[in-house]
N, C-alpha and C. Protein backbone atom coordinates (compact mmCIF):
# COMPACT_ATOMS: atom_id res chain seq x y z
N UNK A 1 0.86 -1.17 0.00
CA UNK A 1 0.00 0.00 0.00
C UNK A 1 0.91 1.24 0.00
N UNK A 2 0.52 2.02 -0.89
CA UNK A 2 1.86 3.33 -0.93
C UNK A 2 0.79 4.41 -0.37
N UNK A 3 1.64 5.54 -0.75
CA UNK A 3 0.32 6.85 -0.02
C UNK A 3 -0.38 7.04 -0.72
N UNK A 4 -0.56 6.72 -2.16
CA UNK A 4 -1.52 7.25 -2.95
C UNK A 4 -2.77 6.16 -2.65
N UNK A 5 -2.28 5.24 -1.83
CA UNK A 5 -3.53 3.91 -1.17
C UNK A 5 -4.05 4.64 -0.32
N UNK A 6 -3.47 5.00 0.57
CA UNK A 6 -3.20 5.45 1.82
C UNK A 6 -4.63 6.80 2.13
N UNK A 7 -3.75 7.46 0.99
CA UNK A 7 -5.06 9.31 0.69
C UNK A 7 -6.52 8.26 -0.02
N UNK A 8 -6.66 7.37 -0.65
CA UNK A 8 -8.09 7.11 -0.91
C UNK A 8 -8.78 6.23 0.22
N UNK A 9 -7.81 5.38 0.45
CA UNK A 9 -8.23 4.78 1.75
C UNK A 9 -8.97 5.95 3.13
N UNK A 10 -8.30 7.09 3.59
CA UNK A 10 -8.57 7.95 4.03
C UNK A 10 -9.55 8.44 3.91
N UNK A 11 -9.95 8.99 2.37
CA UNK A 11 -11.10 9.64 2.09
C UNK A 11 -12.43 8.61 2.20
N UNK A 12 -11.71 7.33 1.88
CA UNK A 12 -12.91 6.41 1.83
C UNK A 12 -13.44 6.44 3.37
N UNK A 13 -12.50 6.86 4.02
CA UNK A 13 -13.18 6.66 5.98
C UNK A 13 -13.80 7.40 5.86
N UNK A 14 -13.74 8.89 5.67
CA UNK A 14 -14.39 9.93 5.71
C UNK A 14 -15.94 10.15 5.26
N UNK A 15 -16.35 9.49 4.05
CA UNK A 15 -17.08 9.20 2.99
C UNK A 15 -17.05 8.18 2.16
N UNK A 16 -17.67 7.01 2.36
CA UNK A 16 -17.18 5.90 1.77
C UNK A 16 -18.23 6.05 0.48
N UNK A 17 -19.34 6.61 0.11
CA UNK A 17 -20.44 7.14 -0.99
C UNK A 17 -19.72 7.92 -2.01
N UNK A 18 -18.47 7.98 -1.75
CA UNK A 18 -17.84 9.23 -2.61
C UNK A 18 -17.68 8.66 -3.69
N UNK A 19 -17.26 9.13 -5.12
CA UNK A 19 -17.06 9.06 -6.27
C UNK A 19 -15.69 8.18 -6.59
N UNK A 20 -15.43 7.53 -7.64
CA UNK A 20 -13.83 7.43 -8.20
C UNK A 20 -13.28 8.37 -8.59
N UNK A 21 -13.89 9.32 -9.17
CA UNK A 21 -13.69 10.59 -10.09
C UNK A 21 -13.47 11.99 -8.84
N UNK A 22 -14.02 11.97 -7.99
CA UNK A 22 -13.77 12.60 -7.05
C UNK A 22 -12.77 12.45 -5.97
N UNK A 23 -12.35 10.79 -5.62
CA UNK A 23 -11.09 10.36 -5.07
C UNK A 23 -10.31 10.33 -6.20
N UNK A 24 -10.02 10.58 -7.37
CA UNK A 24 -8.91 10.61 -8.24
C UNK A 24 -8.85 12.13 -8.18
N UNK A 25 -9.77 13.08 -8.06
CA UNK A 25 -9.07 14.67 -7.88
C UNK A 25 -8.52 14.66 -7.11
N UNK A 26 -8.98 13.90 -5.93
CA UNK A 26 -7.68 14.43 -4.50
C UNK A 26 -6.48 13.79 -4.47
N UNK A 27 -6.56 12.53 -4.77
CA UNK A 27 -5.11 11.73 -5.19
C UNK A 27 -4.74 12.30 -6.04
N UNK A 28 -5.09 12.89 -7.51
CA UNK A 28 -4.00 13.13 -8.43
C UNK A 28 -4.30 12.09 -9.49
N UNK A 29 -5.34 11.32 -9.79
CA UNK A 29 -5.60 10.49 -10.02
C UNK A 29 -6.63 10.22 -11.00
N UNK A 30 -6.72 9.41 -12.00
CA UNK A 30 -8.36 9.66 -12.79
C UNK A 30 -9.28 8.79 -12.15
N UNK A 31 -10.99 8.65 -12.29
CA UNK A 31 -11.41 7.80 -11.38
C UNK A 31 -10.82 6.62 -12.12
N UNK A 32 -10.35 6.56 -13.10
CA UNK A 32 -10.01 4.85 -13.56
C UNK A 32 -9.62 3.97 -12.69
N UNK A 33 -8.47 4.83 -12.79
CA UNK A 33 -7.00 4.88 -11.76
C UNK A 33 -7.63 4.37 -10.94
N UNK A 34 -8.31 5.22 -10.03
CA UNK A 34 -8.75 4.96 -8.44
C UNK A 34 -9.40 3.51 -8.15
N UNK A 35 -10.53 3.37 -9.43
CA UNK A 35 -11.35 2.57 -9.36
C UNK A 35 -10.55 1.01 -9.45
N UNK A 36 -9.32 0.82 -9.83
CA UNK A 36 -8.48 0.04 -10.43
C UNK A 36 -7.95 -0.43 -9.10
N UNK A 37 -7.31 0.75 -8.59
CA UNK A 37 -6.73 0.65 -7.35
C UNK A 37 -7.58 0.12 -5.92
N UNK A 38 -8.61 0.43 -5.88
CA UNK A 38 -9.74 0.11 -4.66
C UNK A 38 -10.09 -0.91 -5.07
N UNK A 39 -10.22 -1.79 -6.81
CA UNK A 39 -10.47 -3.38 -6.77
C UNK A 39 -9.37 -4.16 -6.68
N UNK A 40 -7.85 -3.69 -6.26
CA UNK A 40 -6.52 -4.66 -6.09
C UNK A 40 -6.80 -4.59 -4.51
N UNK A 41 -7.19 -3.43 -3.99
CA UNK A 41 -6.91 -3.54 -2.02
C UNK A 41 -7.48 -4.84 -1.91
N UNK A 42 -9.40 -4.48 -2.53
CA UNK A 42 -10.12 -5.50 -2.38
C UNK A 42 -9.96 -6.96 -2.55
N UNK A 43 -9.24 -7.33 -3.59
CA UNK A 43 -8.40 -8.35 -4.15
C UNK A 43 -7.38 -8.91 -2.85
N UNK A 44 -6.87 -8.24 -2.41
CA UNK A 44 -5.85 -8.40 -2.23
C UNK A 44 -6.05 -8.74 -0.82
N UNK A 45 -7.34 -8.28 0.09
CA UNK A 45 -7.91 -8.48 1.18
C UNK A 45 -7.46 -7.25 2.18
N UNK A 46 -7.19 -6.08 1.61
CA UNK A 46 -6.35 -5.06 2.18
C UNK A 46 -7.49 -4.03 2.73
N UNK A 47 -8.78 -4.14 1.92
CA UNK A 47 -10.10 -3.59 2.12
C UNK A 47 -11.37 -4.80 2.29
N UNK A 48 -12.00 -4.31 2.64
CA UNK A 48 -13.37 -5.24 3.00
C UNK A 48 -14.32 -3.87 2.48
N UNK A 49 -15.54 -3.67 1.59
CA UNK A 49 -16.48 -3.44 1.30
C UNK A 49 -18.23 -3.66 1.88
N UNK A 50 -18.35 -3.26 2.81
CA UNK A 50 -19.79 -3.52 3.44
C UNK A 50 -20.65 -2.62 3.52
N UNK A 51 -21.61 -2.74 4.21
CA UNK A 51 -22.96 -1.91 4.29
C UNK A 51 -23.57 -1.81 6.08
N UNK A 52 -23.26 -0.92 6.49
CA UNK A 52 -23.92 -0.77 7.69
C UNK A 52 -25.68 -0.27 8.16
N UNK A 53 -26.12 -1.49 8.22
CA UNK A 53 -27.94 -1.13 8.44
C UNK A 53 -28.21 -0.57 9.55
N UNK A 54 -29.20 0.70 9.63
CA UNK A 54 -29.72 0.88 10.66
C UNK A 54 -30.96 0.13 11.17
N UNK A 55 -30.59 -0.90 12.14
CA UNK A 55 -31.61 -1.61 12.52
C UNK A 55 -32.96 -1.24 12.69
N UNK A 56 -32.74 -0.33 13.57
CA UNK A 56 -34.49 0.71 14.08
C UNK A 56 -34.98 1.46 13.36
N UNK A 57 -34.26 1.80 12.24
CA UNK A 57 -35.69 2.16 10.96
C UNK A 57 -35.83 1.32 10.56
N UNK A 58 -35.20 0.16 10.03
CA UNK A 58 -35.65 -0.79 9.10
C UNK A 58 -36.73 -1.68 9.26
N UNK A 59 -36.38 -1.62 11.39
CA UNK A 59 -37.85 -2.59 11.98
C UNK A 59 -37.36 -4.08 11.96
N UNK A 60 -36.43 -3.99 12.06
CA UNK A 60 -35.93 -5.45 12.06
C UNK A 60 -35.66 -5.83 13.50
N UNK A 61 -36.04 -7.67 13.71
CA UNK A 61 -35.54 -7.92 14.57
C UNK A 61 -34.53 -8.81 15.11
N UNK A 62 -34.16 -8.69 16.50
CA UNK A 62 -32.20 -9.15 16.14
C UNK A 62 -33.02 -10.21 16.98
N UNK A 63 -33.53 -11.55 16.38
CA UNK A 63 -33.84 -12.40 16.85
C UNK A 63 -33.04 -13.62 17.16
């Protein structure tokens, strides 16, 4: 992982909804690029990709 992992990884904490095209402006980067790069972390097991539910709107129960 170099820093240019490092600055999207970052932004991804910040905002994980964000763009490729918008993490390639701040890296320096096109979204290609980015998009290329966030499916090797993934690959690579360096990232995990999930979805956090809010239980109590959804009405679900933790049975």
């Amino acid at each position: 992982m170099d820093q240019i992992d490092r600055k999207i990884v970052s932004s991804l904490l910040v905002d994980g909804r964000t763009t490729f095209e918008k993490l390639g402006k701040e890296a320096g980067l096109t979204g290609v690029g980015v998009k290329k790069r966030v499916k090797k972390m993934v690959e690579q097991e360096l990232m995990k990709v999930s979805a956090l539910l809010n239980v109590e709107k959804l009405a679900l129960s933790s049975a």
